[in-house]
N, C-alpha and C. Protein backbone atom coordinates (compact mmCIF):
# COMPACT_ATOMS: atom_id res chain seq x y z
N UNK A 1 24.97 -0.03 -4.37
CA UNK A 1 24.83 -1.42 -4.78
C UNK A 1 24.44 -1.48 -6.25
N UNK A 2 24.96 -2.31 -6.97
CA UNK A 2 24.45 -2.40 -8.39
C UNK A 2 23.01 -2.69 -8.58
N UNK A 3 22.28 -3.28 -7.45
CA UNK A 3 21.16 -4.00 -7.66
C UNK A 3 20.08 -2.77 -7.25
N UNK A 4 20.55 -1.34 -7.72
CA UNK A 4 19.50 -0.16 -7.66
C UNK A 4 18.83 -0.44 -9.00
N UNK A 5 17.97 0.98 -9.19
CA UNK A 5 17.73 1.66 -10.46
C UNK A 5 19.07 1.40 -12.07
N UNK A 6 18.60 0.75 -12.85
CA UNK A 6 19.20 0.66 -14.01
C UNK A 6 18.96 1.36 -15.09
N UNK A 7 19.92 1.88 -15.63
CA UNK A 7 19.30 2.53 -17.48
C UNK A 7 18.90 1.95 -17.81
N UNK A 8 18.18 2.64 -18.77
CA UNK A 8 16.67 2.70 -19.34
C UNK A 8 16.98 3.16 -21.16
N UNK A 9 15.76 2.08 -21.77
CA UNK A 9 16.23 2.02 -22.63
C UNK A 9 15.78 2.73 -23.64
N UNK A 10 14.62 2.71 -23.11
CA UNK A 10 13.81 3.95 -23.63
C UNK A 10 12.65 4.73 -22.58
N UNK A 11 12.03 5.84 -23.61
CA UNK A 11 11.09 6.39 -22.86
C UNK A 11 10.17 5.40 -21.80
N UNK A 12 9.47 4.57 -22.33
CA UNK A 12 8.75 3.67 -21.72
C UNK A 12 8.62 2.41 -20.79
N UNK A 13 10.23 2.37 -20.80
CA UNK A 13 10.97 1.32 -20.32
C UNK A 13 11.34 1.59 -18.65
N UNK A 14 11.32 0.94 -18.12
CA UNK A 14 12.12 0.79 -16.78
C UNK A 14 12.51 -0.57 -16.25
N UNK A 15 13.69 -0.64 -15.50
CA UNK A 15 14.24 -1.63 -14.86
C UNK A 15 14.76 -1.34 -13.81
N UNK A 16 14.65 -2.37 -13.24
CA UNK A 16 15.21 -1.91 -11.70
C UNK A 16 15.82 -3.23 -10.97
N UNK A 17 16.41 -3.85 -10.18
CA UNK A 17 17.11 -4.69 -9.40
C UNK A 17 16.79 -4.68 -7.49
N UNK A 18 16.13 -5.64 -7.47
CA UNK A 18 15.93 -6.10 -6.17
C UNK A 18 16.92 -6.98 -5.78
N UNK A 19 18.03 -6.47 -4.48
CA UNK A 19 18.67 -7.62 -3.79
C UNK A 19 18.11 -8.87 -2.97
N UNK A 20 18.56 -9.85 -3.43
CA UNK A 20 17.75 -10.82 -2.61
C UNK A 20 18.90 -11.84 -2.00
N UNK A 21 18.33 -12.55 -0.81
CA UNK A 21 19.44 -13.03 -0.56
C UNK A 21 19.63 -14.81 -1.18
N UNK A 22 18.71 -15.10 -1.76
CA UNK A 22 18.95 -16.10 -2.99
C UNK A 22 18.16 -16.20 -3.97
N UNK A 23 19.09 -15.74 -5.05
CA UNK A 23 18.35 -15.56 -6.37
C UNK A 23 17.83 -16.65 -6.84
N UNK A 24 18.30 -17.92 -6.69
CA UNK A 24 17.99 -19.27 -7.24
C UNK A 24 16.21 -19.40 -7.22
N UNK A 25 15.59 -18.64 -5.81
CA UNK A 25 14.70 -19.35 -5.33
C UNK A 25 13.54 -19.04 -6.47
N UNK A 26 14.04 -17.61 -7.38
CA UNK A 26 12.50 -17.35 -8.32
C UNK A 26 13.28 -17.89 -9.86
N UNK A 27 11.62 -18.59 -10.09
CA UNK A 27 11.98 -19.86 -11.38
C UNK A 27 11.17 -18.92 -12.32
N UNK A 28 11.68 -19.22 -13.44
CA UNK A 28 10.69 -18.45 -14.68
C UNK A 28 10.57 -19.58 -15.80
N UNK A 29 9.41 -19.29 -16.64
CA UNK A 29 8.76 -20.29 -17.68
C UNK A 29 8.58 -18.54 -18.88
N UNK A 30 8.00 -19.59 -19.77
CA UNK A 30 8.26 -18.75 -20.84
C UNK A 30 8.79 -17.44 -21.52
N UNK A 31 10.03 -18.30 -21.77
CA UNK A 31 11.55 -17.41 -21.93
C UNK A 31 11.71 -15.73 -21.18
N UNK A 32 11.65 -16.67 -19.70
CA UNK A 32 11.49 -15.76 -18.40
C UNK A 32 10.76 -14.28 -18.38
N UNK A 33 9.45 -15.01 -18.99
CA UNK A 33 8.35 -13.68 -19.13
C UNK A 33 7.36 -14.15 -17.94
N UNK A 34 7.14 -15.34 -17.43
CA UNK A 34 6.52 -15.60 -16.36
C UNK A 34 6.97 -16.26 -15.39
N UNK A 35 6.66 -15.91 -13.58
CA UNK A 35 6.96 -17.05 -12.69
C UNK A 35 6.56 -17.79 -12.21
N UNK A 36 7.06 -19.28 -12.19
CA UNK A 36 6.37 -20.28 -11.48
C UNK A 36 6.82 -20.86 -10.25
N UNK A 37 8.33 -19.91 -10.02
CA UNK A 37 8.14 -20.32 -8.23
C UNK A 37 8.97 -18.62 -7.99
N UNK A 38 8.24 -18.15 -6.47
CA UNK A 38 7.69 -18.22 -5.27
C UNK A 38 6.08 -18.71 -6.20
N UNK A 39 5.05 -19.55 -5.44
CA UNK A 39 4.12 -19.38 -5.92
C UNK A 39 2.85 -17.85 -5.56
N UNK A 40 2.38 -17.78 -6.25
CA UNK A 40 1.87 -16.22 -5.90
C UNK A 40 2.27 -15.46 -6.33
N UNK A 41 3.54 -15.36 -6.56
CA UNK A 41 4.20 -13.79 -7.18
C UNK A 41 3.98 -13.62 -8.21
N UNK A 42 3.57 -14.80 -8.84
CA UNK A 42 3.25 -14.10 -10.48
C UNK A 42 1.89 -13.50 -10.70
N UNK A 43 0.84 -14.07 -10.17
CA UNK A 43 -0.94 -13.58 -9.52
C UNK A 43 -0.41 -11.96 -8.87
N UNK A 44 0.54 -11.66 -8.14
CA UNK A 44 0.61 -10.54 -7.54
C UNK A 44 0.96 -9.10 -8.90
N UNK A 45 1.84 -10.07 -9.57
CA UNK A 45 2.47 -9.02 -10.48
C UNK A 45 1.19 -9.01 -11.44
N UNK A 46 0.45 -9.70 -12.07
CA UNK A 46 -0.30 -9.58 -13.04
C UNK A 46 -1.32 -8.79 -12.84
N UNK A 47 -1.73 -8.17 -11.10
CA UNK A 47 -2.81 -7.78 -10.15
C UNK A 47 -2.01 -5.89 -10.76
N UNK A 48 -0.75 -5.85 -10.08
CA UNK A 48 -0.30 -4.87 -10.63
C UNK A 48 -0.06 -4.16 -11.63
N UNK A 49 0.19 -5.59 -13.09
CA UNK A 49 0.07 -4.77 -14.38
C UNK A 49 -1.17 -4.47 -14.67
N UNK A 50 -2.23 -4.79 -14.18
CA UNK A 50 -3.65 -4.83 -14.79
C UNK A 50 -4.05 -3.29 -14.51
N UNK A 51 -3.83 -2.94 -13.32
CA UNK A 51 -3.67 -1.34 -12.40
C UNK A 51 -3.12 -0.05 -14.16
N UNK A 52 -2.70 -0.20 -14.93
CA UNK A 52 -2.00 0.16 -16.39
C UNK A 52 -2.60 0.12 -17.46
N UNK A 53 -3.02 0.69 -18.42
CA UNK A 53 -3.45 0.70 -19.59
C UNK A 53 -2.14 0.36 -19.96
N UNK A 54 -1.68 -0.99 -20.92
CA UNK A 54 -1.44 -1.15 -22.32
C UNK A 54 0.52 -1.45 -21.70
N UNK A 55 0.16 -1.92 -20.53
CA UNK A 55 1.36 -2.27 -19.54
C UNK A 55 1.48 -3.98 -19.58
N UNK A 56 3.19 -4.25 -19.33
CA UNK A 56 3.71 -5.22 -19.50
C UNK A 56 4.86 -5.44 -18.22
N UNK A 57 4.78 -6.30 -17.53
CA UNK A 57 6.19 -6.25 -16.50
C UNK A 57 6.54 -8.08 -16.19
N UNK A 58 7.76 -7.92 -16.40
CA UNK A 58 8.62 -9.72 -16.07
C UNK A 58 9.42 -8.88 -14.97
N UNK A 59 9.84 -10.37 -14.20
CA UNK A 59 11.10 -10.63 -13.46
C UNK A 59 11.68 -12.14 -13.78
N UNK A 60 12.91 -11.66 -13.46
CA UNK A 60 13.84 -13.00 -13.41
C UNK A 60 15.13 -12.79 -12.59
N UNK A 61 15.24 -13.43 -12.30
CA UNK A 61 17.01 -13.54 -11.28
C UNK A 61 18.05 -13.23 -12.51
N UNK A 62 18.82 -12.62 -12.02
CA UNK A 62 20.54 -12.20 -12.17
C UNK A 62 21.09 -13.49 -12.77
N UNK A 63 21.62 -13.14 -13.35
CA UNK A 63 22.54 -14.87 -13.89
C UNK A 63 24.16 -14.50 -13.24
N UNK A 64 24.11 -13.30 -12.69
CA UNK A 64 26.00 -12.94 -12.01
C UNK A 64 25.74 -12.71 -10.29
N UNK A 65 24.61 -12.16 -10.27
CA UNK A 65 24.57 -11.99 -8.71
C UNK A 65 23.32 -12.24 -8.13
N UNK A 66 23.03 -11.85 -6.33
CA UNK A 66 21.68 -12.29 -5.47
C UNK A 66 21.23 -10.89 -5.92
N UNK A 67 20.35 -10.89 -7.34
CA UNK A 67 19.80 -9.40 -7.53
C UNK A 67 18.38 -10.14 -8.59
N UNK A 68 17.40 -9.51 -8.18
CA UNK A 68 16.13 -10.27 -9.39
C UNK A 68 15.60 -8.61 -9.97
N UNK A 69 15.85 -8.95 -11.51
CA UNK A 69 15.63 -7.55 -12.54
C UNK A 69 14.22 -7.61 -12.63
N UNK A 70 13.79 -6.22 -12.47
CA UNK A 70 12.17 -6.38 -12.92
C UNK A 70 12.34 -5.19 -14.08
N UNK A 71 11.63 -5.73 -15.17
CA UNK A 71 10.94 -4.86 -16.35
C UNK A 71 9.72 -4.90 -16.45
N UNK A 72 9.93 -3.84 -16.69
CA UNK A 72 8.60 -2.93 -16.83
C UNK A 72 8.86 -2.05 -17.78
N UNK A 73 7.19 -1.95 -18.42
CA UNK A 73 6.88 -1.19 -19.78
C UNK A 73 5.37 -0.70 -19.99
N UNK A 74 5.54 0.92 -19.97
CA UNK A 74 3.64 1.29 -19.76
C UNK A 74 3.88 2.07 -20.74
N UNK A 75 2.86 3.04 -20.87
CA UNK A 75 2.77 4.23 -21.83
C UNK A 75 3.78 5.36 -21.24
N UNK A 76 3.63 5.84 -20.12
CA UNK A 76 4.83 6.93 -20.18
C UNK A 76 5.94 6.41 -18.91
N UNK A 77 7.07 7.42 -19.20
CA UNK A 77 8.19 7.07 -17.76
C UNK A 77 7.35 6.81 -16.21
N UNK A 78 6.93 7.38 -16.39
CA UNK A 78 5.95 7.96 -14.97
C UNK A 78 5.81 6.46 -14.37
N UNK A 79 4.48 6.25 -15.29
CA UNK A 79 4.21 5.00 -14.84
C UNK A 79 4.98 3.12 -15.17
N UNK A 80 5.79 3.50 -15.95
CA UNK A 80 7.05 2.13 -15.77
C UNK A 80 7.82 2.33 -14.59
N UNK A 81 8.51 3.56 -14.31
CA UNK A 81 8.83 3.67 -13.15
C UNK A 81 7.76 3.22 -11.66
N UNK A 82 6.64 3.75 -11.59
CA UNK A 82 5.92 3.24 -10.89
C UNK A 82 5.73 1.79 -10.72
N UNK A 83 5.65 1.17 -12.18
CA UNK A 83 5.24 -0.44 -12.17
C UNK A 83 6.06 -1.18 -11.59
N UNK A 84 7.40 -0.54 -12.64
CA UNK A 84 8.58 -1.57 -11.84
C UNK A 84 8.81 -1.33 -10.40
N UNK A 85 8.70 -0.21 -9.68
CA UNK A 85 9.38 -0.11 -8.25
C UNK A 85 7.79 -1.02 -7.57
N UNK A 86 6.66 -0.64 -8.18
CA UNK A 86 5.58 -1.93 -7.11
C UNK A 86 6.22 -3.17 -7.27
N UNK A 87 5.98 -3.71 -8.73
CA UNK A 87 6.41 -5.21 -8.69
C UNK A 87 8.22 -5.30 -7.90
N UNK A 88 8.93 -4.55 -7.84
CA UNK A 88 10.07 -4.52 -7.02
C UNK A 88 9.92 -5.10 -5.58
N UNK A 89 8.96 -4.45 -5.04
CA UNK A 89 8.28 -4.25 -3.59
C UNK A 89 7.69 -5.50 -3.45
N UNK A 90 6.87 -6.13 -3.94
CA UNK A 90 6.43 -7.44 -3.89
C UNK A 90 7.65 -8.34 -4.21
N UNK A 91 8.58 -8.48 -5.09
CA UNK A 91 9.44 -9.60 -5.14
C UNK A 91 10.54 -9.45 -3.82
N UNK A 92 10.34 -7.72 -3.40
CA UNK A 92 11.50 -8.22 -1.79
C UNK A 92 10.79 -8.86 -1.18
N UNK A 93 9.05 -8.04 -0.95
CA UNK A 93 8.35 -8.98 0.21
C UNK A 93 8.30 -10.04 0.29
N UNK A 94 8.19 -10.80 -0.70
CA UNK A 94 8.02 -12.46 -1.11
C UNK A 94 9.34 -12.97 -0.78
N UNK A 95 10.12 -12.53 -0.75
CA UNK A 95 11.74 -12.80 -0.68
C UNK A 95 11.89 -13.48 0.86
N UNK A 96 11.15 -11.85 1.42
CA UNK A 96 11.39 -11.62 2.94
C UNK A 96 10.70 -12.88 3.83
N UNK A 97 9.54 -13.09 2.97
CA UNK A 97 8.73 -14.21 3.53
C UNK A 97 9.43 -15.41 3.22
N UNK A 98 9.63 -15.95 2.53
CA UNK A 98 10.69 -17.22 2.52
C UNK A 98 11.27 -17.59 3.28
N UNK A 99 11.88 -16.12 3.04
CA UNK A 99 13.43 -15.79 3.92
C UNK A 99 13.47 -16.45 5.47
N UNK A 100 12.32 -15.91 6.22
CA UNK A 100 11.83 -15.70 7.49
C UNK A 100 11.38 -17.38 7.63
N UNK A 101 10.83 -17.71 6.72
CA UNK A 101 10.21 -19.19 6.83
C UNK A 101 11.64 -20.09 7.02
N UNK A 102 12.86 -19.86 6.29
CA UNK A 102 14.04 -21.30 6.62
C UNK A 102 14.32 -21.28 7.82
């Protein structure tokens, strides 16, 4: 699926793609560095970057497909990889919960 693991742009960098089955549902505010809908998910992700020395991570939905990109950016691969696949894990769960709620 395209919506795996993505290149990377640099050392510090990671991205990754969560399938979801509607991208519409997560909204972003300032030039999609934060979210303001699912509510919670953004309190969840900020819980996770804080876990990081000198760490940074957004999501936003796909503008081509049901896929929401998370970036992430720490001091080494190690841990961007780590950041992004947590905050990954929380935007399926949140997904899943919706999901389950229509």
């Amino acid at each position: 699926s395209s919506c795996g693991p993505l290149p990377q742009s640099s050392g510090i960098n990671a991205e990754y793609g969560v399938a979801v089955a509607d991208r519409s549902l997560i909204k972003t505010f300032d030039a999609e560095r934060r979210v303001s809908e699912p509510e919670g998910l953004q309190d969840q992700i900020d819980r996770l970057v804080a876990e990081y020395e000198a760490a940074r991570c957004f999501v936003r939905p796909s503008g081509t497909e049901n896929c929401v990109r998370v970036h992430a950016e720490c001091r080494t691969q190690r841990e961007a990889d780590a950041l992004a696949m947590a905050v990954g894990q929380c935007v399926f769960d949140c997904m899943e919960l919706i999901r389950a709620k229509l």
